[in-house]
N, C-alpha and C. Protein backbone atom coordinates (compact mmCIF):
# COMPACT_ATOMS: atom_id res chain seq x y z
N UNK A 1 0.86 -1.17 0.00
CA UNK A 1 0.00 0.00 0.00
C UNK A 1 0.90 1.23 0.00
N UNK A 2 0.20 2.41 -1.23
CA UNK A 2 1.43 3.80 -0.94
C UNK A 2 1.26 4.47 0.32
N UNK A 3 1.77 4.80 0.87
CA UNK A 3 1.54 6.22 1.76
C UNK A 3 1.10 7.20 1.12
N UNK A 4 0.13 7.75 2.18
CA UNK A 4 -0.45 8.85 1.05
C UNK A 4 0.24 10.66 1.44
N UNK A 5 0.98 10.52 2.13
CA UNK A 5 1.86 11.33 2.63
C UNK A 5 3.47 11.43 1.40
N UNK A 6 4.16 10.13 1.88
CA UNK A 6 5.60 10.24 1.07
C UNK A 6 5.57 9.51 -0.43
N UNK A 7 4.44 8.71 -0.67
CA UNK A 7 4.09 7.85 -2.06
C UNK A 7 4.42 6.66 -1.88
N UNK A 8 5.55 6.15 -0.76
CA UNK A 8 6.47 5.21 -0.70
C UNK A 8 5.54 3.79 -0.17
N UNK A 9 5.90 2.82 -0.58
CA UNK A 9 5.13 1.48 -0.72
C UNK A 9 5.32 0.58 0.22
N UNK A 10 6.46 1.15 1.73
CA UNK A 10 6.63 0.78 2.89
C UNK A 10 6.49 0.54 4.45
N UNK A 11 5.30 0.01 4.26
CA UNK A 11 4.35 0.33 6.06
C UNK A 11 4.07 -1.10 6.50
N UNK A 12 3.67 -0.77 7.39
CA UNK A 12 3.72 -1.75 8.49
C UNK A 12 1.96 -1.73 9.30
N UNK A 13 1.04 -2.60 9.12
CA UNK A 13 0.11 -2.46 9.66
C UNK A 13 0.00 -2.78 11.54
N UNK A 14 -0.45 -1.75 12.11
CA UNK A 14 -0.14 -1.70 13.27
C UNK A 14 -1.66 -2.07 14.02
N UNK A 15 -2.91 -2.11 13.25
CA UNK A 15 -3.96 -2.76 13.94
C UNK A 15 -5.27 -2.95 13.08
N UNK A 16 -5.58 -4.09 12.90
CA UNK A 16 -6.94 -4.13 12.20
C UNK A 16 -8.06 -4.70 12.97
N UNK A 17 -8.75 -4.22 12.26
CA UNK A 17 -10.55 -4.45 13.30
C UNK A 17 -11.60 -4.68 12.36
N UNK A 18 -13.05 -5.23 12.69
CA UNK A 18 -14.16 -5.32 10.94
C UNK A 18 -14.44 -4.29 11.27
N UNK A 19 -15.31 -3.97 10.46
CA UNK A 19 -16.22 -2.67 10.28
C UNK A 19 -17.73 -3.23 9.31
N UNK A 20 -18.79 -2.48 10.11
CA UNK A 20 -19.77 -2.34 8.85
C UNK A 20 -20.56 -3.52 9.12
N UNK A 21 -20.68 -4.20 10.27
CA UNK A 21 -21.05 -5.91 10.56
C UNK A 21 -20.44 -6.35 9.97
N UNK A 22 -19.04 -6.65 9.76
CA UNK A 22 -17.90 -7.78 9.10
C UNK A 22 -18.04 -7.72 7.76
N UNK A 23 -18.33 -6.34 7.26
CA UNK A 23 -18.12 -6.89 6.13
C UNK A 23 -17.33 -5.95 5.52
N UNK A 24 -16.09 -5.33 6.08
CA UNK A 24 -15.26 -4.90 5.78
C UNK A 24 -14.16 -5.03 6.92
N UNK A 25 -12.94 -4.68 6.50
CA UNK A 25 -11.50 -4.74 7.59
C UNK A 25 -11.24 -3.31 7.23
N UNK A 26 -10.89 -2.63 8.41
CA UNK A 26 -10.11 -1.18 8.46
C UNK A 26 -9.16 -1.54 9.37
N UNK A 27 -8.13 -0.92 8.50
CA UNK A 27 -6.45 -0.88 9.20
C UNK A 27 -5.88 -0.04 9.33
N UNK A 28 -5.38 0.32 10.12
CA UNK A 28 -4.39 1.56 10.70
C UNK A 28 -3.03 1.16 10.43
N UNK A 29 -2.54 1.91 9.50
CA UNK A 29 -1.05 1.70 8.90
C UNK A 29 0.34 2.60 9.41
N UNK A 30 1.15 2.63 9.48
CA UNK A 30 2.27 3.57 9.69
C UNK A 30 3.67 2.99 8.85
N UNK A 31 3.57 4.43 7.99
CA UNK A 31 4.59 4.29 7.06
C UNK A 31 6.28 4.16 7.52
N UNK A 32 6.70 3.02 7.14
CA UNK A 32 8.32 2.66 7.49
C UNK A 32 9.38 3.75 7.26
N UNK A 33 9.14 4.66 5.59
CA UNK A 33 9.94 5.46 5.79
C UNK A 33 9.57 7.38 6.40
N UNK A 34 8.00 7.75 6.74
CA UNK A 34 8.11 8.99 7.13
C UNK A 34 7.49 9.01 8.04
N UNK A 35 6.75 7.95 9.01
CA UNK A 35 6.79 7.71 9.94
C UNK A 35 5.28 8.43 10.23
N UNK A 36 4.63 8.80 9.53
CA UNK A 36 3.21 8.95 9.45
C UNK A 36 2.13 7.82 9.16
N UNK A 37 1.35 8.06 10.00
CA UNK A 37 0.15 6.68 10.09
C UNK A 37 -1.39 7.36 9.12
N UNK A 38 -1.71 6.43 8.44
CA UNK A 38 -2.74 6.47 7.77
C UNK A 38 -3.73 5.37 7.57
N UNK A 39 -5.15 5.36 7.15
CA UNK A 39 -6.07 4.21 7.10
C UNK A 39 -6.37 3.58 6.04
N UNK A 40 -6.34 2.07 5.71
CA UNK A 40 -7.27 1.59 5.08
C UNK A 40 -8.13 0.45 5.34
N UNK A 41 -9.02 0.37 4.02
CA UNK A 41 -9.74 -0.41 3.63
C UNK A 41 -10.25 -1.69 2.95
N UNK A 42 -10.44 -2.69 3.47
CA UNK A 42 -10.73 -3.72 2.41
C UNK A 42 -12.18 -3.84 2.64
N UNK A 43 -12.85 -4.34 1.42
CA UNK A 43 -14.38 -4.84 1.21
C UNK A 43 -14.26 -5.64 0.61
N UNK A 44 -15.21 -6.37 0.64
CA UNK A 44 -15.63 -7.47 -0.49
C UNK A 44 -15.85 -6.42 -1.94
N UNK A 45 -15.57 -7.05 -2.90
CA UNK A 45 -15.76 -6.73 -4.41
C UNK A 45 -17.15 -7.14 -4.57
N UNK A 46 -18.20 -6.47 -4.72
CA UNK A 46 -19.58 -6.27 -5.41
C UNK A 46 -19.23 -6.42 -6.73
N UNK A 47 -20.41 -7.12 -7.28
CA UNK A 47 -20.83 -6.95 -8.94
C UNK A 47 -21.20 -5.41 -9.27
N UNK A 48 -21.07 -4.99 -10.53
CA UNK A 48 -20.91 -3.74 -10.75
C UNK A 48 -22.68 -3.15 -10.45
N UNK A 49 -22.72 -2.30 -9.99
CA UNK A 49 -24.14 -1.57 -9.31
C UNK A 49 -24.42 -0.50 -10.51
N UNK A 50 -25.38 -0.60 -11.35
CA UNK A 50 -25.43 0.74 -12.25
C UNK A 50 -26.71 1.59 -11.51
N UNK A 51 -26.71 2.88 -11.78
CA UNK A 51 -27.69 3.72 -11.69
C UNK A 51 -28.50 4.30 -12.93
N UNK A 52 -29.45 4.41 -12.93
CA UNK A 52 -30.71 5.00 -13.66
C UNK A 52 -30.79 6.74 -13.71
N UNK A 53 -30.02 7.24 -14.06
CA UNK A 53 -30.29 8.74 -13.74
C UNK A 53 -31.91 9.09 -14.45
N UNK A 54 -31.83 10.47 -13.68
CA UNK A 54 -33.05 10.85 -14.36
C UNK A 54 -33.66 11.42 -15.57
N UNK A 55 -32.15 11.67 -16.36
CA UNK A 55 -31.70 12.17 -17.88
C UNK A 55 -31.73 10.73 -18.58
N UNK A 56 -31.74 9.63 -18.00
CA UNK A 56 -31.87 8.81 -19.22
C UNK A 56 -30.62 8.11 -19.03
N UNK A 57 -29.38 8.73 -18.25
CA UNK A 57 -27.60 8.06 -18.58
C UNK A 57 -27.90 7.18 -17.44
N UNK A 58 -26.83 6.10 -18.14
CA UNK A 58 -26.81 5.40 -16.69
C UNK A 58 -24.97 5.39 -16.47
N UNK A 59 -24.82 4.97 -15.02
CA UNK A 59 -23.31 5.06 -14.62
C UNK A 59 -23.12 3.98 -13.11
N UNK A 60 -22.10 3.39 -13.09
CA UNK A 60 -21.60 2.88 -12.10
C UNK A 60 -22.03 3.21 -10.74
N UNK A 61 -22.40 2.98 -9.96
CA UNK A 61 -23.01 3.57 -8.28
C UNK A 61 -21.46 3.46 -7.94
N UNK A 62 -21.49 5.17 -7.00
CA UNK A 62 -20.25 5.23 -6.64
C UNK A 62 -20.19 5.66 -5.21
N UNK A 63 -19.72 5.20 -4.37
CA UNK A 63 -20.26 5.68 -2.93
C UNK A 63 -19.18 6.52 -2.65
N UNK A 64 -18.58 6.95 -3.72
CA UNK A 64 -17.70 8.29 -3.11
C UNK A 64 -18.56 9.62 -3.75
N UNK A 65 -19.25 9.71 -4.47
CA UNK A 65 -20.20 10.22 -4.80
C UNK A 65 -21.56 10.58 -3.91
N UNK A 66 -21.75 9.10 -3.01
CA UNK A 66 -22.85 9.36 -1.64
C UNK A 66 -22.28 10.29 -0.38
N UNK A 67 -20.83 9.60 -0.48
CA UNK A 67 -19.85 10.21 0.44
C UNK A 67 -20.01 11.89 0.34
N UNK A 68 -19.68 12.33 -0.92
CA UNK A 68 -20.01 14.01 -0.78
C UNK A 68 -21.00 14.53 -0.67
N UNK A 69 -22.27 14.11 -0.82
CA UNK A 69 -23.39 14.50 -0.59
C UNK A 69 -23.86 14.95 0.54
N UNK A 70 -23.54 13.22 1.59
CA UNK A 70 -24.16 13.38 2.61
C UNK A 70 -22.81 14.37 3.71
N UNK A 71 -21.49 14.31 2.81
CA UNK A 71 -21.14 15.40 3.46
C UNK A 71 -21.35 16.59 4.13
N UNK A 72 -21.87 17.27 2.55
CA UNK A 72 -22.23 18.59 2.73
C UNK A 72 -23.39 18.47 3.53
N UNK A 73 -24.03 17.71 3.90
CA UNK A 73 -25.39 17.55 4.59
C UNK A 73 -25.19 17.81 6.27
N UNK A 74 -24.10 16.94 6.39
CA UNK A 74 -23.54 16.83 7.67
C UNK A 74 -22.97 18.13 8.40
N UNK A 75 -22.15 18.43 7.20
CA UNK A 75 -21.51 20.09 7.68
C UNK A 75 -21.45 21.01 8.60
N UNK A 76 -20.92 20.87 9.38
CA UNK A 76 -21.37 21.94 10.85
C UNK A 76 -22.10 21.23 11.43
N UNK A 77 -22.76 19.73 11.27
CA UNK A 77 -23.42 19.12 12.42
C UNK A 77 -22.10 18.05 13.32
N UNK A 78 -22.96 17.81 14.50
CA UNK A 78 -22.18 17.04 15.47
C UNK A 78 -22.10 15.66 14.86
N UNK A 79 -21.58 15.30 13.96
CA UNK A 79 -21.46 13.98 13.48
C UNK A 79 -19.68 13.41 12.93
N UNK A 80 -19.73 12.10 13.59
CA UNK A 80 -18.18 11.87 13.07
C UNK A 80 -18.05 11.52 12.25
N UNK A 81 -16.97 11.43 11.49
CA UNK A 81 -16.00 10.90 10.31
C UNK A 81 -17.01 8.87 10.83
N UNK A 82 -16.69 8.62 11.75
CA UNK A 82 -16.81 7.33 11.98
C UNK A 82 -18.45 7.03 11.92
N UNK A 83 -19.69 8.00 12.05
CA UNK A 83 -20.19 7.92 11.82
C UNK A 83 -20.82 7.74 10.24
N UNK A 84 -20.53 8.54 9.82
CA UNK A 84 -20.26 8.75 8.15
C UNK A 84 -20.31 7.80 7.51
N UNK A 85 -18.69 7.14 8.49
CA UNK A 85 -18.55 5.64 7.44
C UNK A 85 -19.98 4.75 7.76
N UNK A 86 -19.83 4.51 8.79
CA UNK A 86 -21.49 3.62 8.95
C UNK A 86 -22.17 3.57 8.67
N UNK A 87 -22.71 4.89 8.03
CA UNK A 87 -24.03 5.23 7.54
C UNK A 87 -24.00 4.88 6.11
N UNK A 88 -22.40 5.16 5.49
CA UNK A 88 -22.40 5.04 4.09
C UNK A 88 -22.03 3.19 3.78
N UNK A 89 -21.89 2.65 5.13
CA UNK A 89 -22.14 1.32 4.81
C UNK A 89 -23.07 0.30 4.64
N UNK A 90 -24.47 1.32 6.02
CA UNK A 90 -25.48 0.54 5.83
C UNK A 90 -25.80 1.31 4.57
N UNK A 91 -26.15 2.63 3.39
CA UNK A 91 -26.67 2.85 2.38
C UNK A 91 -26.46 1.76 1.28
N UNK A 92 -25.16 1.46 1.27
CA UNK A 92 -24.80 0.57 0.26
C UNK A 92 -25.30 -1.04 0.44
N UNK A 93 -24.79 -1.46 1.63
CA UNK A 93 -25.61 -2.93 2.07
C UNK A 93 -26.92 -2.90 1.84
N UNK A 94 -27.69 -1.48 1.92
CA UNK A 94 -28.92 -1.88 1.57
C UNK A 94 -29.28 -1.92 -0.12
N UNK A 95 -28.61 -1.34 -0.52
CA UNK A 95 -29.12 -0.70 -2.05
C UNK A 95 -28.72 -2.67 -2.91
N UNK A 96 -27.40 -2.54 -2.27
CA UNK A 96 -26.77 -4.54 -2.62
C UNK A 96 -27.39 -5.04 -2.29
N UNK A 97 -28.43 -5.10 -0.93
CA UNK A 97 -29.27 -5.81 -1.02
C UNK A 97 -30.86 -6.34 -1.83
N UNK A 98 -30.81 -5.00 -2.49
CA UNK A 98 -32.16 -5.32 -3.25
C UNK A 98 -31.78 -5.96 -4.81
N UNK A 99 -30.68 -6.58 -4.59
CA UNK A 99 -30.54 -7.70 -5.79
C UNK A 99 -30.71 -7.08 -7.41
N UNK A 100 -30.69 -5.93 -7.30
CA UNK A 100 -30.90 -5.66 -8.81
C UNK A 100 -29.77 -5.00 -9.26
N UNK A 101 -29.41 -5.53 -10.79
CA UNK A 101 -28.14 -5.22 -11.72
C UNK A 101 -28.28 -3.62 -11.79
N UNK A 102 -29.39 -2.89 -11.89
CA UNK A 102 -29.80 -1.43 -12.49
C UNK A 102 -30.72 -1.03 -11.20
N UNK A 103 -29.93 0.52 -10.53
CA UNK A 103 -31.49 0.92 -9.62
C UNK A 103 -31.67 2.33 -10.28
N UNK A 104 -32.78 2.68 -10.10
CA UNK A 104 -33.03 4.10 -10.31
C UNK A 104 -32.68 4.93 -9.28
N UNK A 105 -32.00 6.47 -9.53
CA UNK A 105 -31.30 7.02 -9.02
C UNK A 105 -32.26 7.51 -7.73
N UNK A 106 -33.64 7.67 -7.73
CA UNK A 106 -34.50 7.83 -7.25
C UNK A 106 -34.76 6.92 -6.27
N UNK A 107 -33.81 5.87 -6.28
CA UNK A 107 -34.38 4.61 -5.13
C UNK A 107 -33.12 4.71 -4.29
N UNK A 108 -32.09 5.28 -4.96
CA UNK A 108 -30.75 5.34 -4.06
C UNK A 108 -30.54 6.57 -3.16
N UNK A 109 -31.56 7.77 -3.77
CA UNK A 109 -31.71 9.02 -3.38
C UNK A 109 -32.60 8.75 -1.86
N UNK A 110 -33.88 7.82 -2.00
CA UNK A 110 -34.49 7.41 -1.14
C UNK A 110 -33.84 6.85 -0.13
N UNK A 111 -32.97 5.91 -0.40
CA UNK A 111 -32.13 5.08 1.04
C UNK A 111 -31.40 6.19 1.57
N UNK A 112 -30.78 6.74 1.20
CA UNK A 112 -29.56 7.79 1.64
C UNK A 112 -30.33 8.33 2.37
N UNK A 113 -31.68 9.58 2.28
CA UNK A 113 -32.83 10.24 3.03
C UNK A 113 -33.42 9.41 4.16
N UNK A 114 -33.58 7.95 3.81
CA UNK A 114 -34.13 6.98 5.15
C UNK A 114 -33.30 7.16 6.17
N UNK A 115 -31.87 7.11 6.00
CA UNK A 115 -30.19 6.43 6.88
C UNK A 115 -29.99 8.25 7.62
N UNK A 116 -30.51 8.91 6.06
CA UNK A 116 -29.62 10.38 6.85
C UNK A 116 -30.88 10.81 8.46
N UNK A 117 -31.85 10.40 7.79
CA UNK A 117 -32.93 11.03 9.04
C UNK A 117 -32.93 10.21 10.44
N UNK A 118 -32.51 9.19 10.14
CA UNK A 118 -31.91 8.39 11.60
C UNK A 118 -30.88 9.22 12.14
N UNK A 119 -29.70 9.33 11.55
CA UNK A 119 -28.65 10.24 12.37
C UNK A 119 -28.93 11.58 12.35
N UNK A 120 -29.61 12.10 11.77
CA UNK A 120 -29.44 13.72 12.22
C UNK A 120 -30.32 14.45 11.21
N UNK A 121 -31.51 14.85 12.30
CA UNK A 121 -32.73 15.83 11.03
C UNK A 121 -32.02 16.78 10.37
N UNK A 122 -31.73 17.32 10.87
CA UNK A 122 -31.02 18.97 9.89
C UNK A 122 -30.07 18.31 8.84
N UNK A 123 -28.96 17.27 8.84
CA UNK A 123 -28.53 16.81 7.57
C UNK A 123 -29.65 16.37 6.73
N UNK A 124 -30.52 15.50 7.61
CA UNK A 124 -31.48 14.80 6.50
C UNK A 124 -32.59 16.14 5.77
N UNK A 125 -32.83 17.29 6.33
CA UNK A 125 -33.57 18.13 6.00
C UNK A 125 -32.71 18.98 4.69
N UNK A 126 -31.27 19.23 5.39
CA UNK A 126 -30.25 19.57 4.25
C UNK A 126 -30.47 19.00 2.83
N UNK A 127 -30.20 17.62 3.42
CA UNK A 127 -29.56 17.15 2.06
C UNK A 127 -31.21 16.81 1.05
N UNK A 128 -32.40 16.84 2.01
CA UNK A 128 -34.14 16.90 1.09
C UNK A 128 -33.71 18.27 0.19
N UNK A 129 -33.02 19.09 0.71
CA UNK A 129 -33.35 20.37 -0.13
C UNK A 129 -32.58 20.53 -1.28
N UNK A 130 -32.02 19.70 -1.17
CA UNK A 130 -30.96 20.12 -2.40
C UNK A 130 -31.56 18.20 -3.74
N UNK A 131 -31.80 17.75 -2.83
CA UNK A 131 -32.15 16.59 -3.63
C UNK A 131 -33.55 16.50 -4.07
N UNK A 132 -34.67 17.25 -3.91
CA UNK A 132 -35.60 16.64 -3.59
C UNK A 132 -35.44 18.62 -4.51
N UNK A 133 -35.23 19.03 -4.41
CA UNK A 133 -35.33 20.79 -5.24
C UNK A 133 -36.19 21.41 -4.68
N UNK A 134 -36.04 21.92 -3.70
CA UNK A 134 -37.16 22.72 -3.07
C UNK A 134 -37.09 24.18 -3.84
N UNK A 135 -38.38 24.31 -3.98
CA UNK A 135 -38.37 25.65 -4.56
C UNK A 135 -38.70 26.83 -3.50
N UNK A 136 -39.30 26.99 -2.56
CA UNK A 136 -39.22 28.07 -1.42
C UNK A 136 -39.62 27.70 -0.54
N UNK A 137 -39.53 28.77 0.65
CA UNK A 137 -39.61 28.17 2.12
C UNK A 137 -41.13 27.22 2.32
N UNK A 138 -42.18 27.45 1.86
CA UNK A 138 -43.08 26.70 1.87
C UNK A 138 -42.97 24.93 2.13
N UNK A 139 -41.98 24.40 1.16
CA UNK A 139 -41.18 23.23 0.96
C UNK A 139 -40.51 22.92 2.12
N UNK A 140 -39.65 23.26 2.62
CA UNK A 140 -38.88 23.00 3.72
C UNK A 140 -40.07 22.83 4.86
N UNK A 141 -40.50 23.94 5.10
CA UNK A 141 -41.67 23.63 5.98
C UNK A 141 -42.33 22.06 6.36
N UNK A 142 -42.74 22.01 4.77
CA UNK A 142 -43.51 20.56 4.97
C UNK A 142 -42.98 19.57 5.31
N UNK A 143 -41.39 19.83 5.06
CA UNK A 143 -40.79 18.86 4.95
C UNK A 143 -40.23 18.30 6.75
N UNK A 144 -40.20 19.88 6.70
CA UNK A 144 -40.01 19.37 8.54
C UNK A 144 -41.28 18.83 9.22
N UNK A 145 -42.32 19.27 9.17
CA UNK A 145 -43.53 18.79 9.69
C UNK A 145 -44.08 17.20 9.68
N UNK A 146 -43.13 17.15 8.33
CA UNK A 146 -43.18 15.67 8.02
C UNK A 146 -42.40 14.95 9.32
N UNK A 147 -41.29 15.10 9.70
CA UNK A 147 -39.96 14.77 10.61
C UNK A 147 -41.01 14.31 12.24
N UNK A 148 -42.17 14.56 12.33
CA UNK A 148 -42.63 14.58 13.74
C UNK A 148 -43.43 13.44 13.33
């Protein structure tokens, strides 16, 4: 594995643990020659996941793509990095779980909104507004009213 610090291809894994209900390993690495520690990842390899956009294209499901979303969603809220990952593990376990080669972007938009409103209304209200296109405060409104 490179370091993502010096580039160099020399580390030493210093602790691994699962993640995600076992279905991933995260490792804590520290590089041999600059002596900086960094993380990775292994998963199982999924069959390729396409999406259905709403233009008609379709493309690869990319959960670094969910990853920025529910970022910006998160933003200024009390939520961890470690949370994040969890959330973006159950999105995906679930979406893999519904067995289909092709989902519509609309069904992946939906899981992400289910997962985000468990951890935190104001991300999940965030990220309705920008996904869901609210056109003025009227919208948001409902949308919170919905939340009770």
């Amino acid at each position: 594995m490179k370091c993502p610090f010096c580039n160099k291809d020399d580390d030493k894994v210093i602790e691994s643990r699962t993640v995600a209900e076992g279905e991933s390993i995260r490792r804590r690495r520290e590089c041999n020659k600059c002596g900086k520690r960094f993380t990775s990842y292994e998963r199982v390899e999924h069959r390729p996941l396409m999406v259905a956009k709403k233009d008609g294209r379709r493309e690869p499901f990319s959960r670094e793509k969910i990853m920025s979303g529910v970022s910006r969603a998160v933003e200024k809220r009390p939520v961890s990095v470690d949370d994040i990952d969890d959330l973006l593990d159950r999105i995906e376990k679930q979406l893999y779980s519904m067995n289909k080669k092709e989902l519509q972007s609309e069904d992946v938009g939906e899981v992400v909104m289910q997962e985000l409103e468990k951890l935190d209304k104001v991300a999940y209200v965030s990220f309705a507004s920008v996904y869901r296109e609210f056109k003025d405060v009227k919208e948001f409104v409902k949308e919170i009213k919905g939340l009770k």
